[in-house]
C-alpha atoms as a PDB file:
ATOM      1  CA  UNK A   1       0.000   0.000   0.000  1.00  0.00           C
ATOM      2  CA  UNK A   2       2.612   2.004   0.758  1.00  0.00           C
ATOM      3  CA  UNK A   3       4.636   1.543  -2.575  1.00  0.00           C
ATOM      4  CA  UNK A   4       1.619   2.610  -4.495  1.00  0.00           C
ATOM      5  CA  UNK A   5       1.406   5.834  -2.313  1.00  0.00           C
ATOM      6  CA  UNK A   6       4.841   6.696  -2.890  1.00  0.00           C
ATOM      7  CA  UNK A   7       4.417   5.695  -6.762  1.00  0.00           C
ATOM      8  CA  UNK A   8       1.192   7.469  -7.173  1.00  0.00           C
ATOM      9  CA  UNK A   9      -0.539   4.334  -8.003  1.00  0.00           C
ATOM     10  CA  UNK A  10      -3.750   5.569  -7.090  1.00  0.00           C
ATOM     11  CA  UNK A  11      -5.585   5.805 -10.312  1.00  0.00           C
ATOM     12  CA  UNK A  12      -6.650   3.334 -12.492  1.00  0.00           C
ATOM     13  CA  UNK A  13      -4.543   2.736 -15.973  1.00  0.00           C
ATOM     14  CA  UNK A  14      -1.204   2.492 -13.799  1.00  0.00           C
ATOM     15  CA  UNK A  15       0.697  -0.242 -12.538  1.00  0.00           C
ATOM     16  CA  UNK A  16       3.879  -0.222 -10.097  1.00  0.00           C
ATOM     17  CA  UNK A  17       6.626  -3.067 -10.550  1.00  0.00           C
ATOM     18  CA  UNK A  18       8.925  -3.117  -7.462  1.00  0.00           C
ATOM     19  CA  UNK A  19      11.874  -4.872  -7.856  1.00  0.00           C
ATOM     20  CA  UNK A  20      13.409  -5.754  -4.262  1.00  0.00           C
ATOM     21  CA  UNK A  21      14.499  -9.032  -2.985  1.00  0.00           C
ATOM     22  CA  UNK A  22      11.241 -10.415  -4.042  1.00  0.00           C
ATOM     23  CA  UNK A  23       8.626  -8.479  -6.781  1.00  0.00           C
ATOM     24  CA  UNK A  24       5.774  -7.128  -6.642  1.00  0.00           C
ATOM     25  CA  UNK A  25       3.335  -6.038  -9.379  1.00  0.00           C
ATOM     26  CA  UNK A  26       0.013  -3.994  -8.190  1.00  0.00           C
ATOM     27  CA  UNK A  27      -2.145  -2.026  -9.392  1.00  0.00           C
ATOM     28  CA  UNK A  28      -5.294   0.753  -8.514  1.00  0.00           C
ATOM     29  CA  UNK A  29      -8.957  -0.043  -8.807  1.00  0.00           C
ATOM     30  CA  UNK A  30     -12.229   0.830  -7.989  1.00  0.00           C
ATOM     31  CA  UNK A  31     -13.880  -2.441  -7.948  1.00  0.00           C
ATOM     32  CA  UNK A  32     -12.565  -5.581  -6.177  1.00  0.00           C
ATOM     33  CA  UNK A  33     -10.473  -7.502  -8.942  1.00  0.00           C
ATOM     34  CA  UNK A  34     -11.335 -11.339  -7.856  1.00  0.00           C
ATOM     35  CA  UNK A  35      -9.385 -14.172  -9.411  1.00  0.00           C
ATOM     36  CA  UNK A  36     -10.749 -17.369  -9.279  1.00  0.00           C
ATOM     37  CA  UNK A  37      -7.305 -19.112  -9.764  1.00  0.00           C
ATOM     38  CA  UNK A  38      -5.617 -17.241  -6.926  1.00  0.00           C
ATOM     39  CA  UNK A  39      -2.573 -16.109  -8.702  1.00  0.00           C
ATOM     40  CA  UNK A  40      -3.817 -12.425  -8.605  1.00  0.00           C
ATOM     41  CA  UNK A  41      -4.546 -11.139  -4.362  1.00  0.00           C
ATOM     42  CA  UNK A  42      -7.283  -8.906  -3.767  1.00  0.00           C
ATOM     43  CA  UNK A  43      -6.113  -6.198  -1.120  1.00  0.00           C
ATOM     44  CA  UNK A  44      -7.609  -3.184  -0.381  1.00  0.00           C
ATOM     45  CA  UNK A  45      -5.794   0.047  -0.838  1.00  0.00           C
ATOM     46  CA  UNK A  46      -4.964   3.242   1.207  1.00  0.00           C
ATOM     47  CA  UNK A  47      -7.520   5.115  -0.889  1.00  0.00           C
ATOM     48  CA  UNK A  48     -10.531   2.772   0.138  1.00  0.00           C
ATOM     49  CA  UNK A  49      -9.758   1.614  -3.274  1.00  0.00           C
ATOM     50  CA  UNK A  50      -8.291  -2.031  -4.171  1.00  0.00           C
ATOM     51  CA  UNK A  51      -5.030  -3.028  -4.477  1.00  0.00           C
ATOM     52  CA  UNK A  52      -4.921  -5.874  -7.110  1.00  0.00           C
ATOM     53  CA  UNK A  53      -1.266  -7.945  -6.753  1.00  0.00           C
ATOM     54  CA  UNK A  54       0.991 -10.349  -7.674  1.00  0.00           C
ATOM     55  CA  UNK A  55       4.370 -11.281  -5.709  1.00  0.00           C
ATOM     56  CA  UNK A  56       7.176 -13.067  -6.891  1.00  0.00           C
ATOM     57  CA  UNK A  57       9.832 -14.562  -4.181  1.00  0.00           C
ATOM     58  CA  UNK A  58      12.385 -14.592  -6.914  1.00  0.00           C
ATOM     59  CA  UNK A  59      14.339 -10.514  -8.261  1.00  0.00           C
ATOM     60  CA  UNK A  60      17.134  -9.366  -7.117  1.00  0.00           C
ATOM     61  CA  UNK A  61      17.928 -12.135  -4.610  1.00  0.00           C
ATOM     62  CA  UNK A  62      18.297 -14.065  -8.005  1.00  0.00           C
ATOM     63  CA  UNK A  63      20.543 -11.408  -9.412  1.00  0.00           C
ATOM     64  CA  UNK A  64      22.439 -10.474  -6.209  1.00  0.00           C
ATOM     65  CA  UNK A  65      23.662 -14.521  -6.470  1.00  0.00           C
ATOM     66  CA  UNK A  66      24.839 -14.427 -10.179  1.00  0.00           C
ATOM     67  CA  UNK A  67      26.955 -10.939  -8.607  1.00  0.00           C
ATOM     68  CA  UNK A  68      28.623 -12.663  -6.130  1.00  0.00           C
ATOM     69  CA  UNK A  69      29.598 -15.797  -8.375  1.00  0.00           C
ATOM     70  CA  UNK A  70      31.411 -13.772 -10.536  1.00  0.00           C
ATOM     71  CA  UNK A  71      32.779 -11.396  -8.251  1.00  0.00           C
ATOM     72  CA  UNK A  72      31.900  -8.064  -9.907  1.00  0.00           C
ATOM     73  CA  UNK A  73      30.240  -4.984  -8.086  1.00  0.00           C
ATOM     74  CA  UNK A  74      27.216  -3.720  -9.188  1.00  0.00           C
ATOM     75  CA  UNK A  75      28.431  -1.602 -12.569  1.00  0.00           C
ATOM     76  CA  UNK A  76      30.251  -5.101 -13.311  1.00  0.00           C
ATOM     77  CA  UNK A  77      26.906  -6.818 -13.454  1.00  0.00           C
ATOM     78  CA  UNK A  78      25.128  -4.124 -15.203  1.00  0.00           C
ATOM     79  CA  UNK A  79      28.063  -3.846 -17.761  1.00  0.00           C
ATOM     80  CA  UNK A  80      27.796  -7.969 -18.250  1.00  0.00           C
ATOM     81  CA  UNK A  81      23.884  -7.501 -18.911  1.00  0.00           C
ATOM     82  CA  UNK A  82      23.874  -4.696 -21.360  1.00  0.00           C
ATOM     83  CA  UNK A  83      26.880  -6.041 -23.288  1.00  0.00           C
ATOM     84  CA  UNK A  84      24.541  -9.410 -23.984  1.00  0.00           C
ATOM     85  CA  UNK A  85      21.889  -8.916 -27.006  1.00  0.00           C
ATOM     86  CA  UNK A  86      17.938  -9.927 -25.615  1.00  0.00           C
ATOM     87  CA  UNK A  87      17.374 -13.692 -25.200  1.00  0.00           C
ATOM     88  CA  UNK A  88      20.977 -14.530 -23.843  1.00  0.00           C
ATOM     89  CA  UNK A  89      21.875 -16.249 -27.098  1.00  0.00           C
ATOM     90  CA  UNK A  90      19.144 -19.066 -26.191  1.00  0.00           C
ATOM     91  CA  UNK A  91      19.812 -19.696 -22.442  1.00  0.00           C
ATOM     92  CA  UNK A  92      16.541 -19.448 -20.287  1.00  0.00           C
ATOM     93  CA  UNK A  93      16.374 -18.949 -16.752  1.00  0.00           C
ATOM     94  CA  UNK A  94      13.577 -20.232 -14.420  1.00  0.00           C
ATOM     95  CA  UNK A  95      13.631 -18.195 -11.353  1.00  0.00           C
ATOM     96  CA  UNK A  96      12.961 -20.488  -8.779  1.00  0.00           C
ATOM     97  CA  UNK A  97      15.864 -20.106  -6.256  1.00  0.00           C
ATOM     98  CA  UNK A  98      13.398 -19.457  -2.899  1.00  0.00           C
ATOM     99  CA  UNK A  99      10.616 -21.850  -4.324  1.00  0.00           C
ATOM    100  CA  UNK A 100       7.999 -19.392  -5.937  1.00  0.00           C
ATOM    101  CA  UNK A 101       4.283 -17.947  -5.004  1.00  0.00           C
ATOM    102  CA  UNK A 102       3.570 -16.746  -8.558  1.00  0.00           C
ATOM    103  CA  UNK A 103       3.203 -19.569 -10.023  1.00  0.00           C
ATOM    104  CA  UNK A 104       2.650 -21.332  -6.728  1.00  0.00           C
ATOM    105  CA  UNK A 105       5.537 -23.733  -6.720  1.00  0.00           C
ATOM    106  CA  UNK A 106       6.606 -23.631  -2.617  1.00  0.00           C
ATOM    107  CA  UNK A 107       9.557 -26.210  -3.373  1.00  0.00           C
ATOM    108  CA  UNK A 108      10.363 -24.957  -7.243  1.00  0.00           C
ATOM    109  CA  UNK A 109      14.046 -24.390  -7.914  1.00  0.00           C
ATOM    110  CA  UNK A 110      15.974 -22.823 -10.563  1.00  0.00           C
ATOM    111  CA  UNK A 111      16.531 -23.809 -14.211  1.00  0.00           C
ATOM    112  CA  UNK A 112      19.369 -22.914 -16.430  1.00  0.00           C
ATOM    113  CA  UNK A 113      18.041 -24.395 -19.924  1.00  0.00           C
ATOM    114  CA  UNK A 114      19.073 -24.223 -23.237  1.00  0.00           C
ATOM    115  CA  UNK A 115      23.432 -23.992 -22.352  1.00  0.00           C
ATOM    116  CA  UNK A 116      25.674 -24.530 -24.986  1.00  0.00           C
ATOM    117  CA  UNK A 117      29.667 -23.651 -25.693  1.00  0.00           C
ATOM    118  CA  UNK A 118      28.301 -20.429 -27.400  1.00  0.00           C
ATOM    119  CA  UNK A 119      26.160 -19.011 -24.290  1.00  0.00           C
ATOM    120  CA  UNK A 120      28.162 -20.643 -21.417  1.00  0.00           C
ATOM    121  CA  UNK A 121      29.383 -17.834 -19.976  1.00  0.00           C
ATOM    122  CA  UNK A 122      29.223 -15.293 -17.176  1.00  0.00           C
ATOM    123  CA  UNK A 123      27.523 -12.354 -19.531  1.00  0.00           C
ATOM    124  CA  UNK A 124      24.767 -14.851 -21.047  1.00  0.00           C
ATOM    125  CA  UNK A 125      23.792 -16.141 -17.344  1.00  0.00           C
ATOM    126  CA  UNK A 126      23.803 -12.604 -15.801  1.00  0.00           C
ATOM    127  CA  UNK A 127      21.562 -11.655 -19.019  1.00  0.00           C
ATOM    128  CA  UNK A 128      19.178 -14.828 -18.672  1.00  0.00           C
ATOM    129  CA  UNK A 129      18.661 -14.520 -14.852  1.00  0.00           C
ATOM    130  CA  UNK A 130      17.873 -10.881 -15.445  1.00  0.00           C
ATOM    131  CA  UNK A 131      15.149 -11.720 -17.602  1.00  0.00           C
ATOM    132  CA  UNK A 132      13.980 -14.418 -16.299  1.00  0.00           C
ATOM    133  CA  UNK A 133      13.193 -12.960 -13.044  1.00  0.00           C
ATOM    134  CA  UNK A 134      11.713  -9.906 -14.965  1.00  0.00           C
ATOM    135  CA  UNK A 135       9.610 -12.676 -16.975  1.00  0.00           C
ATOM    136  CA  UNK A 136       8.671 -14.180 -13.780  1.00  0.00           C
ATOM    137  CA  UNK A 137       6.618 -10.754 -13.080  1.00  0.00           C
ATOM    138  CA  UNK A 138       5.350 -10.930 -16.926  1.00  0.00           C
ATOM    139  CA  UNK A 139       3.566 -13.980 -16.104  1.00  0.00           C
ATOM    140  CA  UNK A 140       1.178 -11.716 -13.461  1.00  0.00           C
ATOM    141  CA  UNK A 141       0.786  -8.990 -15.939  1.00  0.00           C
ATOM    142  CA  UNK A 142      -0.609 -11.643 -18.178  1.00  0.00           C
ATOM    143  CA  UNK A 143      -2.920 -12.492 -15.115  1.00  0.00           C
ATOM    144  CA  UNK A 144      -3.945  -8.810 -14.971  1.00  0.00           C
ATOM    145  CA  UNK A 145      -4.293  -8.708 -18.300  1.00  0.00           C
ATOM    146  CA  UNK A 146      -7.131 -11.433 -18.627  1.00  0.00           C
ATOM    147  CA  UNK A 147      -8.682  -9.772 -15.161  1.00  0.00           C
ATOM    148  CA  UNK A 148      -9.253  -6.276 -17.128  1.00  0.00           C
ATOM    149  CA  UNK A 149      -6.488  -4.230 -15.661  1.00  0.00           C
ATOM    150  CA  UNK A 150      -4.451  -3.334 -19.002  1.00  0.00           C
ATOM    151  CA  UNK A 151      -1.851  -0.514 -17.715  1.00  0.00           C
ATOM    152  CA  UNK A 152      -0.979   2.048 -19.844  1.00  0.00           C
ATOM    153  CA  UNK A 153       2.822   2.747 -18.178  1.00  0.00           C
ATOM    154  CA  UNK A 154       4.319   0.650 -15.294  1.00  0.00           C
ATOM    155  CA  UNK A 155       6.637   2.731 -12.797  1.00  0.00           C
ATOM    156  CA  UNK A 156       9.176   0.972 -11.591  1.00  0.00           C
ATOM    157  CA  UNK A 157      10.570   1.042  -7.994  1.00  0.00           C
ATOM    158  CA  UNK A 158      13.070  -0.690  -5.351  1.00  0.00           C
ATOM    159  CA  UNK A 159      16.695  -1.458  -5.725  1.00  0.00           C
ATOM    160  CA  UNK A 160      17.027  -3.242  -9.133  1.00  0.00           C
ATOM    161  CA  UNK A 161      14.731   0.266 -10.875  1.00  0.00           C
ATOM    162  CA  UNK A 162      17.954   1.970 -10.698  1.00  0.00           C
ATOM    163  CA  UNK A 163      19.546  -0.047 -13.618  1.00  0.00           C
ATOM    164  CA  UNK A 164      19.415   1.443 -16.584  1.00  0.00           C
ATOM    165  CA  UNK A 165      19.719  -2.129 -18.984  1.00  0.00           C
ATOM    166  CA  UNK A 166      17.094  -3.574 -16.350  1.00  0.00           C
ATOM    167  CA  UNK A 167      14.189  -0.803 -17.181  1.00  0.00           C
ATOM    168  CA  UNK A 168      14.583  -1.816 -20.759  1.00  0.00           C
ATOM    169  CA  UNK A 169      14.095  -5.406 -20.113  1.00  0.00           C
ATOM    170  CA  UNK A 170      11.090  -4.127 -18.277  1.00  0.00           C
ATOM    171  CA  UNK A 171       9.503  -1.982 -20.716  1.00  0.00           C
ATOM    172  CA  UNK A 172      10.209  -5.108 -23.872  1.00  0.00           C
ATOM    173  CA  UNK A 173       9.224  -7.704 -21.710  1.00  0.00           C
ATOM    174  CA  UNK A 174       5.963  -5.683 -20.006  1.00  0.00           C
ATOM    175  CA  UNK A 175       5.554  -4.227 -23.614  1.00  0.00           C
ATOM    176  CA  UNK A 176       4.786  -0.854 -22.164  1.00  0.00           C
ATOM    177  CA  UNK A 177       6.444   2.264 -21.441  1.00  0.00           C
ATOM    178  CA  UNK A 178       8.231   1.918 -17.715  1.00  0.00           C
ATOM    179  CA  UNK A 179       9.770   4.935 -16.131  1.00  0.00           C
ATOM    180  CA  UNK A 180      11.334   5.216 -12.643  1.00  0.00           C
ATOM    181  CA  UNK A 181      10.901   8.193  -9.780  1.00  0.00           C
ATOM    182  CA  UNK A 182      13.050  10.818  -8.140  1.00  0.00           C
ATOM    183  CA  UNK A 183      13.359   8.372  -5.095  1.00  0.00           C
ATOM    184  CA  UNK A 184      13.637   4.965  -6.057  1.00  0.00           C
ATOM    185  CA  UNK A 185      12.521   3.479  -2.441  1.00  0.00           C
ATOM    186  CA  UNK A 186       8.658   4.457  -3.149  1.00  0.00           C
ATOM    187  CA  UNK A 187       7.300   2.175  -0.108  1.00  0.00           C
ATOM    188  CA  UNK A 188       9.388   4.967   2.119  1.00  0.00           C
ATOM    189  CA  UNK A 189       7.725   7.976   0.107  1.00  0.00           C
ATOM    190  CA  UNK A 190       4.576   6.146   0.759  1.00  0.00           C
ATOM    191  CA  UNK A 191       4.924   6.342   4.049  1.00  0.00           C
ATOM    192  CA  UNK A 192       6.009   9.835   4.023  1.00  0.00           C
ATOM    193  CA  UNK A 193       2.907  10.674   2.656  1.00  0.00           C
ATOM    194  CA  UNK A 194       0.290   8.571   4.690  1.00  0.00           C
ATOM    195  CA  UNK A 195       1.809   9.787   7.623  1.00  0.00           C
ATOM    196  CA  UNK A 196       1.619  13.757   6.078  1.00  0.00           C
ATOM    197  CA  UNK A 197      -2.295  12.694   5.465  1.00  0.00           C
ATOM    198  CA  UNK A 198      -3.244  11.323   8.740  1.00  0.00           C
ATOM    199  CA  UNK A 199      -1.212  14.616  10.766  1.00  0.00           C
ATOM    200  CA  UNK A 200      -3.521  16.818   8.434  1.00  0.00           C
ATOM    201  CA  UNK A 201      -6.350  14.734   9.134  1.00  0.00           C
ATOM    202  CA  UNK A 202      -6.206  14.698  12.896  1.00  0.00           C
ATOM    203  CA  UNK A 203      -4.991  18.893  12.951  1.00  0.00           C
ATOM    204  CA  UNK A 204      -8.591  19.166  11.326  1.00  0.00           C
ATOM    205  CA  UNK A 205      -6.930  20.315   7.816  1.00  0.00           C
ATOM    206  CA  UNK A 206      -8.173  17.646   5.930  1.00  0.00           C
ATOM    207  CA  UNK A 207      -6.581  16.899   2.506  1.00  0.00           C
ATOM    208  CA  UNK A 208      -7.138  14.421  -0.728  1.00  0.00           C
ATOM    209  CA  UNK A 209      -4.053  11.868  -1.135  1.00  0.00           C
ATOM    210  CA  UNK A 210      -4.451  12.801  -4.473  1.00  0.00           C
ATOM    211  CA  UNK A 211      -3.374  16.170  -3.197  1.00  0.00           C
ATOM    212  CA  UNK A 212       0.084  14.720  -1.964  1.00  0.00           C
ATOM    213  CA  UNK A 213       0.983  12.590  -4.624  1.00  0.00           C
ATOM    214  CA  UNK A 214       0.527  14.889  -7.202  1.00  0.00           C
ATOM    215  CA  UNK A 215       2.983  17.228  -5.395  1.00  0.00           C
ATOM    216  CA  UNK A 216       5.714  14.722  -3.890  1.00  0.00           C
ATOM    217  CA  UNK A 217       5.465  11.905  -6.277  1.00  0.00           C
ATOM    218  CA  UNK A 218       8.249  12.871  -8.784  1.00  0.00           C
ATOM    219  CA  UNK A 219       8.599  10.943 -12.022  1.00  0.00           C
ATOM    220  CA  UNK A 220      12.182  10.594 -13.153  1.00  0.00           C
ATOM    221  CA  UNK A 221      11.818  11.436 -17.355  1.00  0.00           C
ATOM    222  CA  UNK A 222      14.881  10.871 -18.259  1.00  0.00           C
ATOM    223  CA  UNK A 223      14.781   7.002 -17.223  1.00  0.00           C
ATOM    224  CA  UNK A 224      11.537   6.425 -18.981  1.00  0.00           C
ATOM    225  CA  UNK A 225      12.264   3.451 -21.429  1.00  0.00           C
ATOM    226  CA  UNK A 226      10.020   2.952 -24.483  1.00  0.00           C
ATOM    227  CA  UNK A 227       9.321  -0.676 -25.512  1.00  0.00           C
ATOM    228  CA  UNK A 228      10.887  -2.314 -28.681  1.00  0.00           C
ATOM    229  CA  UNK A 229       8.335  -3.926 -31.155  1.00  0.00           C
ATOM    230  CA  UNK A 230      10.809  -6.685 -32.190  1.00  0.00           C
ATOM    231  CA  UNK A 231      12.314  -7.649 -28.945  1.00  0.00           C
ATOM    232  CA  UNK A 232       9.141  -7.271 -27.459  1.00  0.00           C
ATOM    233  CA  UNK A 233       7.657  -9.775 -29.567  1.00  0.00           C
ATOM    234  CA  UNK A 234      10.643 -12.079 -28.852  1.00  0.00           C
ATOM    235  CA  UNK A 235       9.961 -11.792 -25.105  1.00  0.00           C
ATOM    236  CA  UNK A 236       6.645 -12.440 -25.936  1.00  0.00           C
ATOM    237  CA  UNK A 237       7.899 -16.051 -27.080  1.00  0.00           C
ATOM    238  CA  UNK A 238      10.153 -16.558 -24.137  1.00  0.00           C
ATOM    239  CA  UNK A 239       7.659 -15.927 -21.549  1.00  0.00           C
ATOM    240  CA  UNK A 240       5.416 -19.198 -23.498  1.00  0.00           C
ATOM    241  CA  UNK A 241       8.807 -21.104 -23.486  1.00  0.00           C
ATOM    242  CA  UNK A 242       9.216 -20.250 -19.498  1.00  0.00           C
ATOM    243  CA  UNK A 243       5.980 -20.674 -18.414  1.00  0.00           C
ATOM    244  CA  UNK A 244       5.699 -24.085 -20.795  1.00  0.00           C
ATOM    245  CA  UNK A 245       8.789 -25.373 -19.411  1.00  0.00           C
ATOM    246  CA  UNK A 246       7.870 -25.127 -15.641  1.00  0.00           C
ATOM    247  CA  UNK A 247       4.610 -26.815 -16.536  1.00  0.00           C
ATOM    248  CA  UNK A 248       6.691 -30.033 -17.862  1.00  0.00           C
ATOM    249  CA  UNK A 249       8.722 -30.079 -14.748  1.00  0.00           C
ATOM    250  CA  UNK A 250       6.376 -29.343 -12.119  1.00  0.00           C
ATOM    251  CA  UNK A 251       3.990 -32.213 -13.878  1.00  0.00           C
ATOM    252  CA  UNK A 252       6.704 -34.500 -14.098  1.00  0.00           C
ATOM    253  CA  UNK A 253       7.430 -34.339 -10.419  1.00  0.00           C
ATOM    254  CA  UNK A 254      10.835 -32.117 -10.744  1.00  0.00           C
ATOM    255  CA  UNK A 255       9.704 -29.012  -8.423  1.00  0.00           C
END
């Protein structure tokens, strides 16, 4: 509730990605948005609006690991990533490391598929596990999508919003503008601001949150990334080959 607050996620049309340890992907509306298959939770808002949702146990704790293995720092990573075309020359990452909630696989694991002596190194895995965690949070959006929330730009937050390669995975794999904020730590903005409404509130100067987030909720324009048609398109078919692989394995018993 908080991230949307400090994202200004409080209209409908808009969706907020975080991407933290785990991700999030939520949205505004004015109506309760009920899925029947339980991928998509129904929480209510700090508007007295709902707060449609989908977390993923599986972003940057996935990319944090692939830093460490190789030893770089966090421009070494993001160097490795942008220096590797889209689709890691065929390797595909399932991002399973913590088991995963969206899908619901509690004791999933992780998949490197597709190696070969051409893709087998550092770059390619850095490139794969950084889209396939982003993936991961493109298989909610497609659960959003068939619920009637269609977004119309997705603001990114949390740690892994400040990279600029990352945000353009975002906006080809979301296939929709993204674009981060001033602060990049929107759940503490949030907070900022529902604590500035409540001390208004309860001084008897009552104001709209609409009020405050027009005013503090800064969008950063210059790291506003515009989808590509082609690579889009090519996510497109790596999300089916993701989400098609972790149905063979879960059904054949390997979690």
């Amino acid at each position: 509730m908080m991230g949307a607050l400090g994202t200004g996620n409080i209209q409908d049309g808009l969706v907020t990605a975080s991407l933290g340890t785990s991700g999030t992907l939520y949205s505004h509306a004015r109506e309760p948005v009920v899925d029947k298959e339980g991928d998509v939770a129904a929480f209510c808002d700090s508007t007295d609006g709902w707060l449609p949702l989908i977390c993923t146990m599986n972003v940057t704790v996935a990319t944090e690991q692939v830093r460490h293995l190789f030893g770089w720092d966090h421009p070494g990573l993001e160097e490795a990533v942008a220096n590797t075309a889209p689709g890691a020359g065929g390797l595909l990452f399932l991002p399973y490391l913590n088991g995963e909630r969206t899908p619901n696989l509690p004791n999933g694991c992780g998949v490197l598929h597709g190696l070969n002596t051409r893709n087998m190194t550092a770059a390619h895995v850095a490139r794969a596990v950084t889209e396939g965690v982003t993936m991961g949070l493109a298989y909610g959006l497609k659960r959003f999508h068939q619920l009637g929330v269609t977004p119309t730009e997705i603001r990114l937050t949390g740690g892994g919003s400040k990279s600029p390669t990352w945000r353009q995975i975002c906006a080809d794999v979301f296939g929709v503008p993204t674009v981060g904020l001033k602060w990049s730590e929107g759940a503490a903005l949030g907070a900022a601001v529902q604590a500035c409404w409540a001390y208004e509130h309860a001084n008897g100067k009552p104001v709209k949150l609409s009020q405050l987030t027009e005013r503090l909720v800064t969008l950063d324009e210059k790291t506003r990334s515009e989808p590509d048609r082609d690579v889009a398109e090519m996510y497109k078919g790596l999300l089916g080959r993701q989400s098609e692989l972790t149905r063979k394995l879960h059904a054949a018993g390997f979690e």
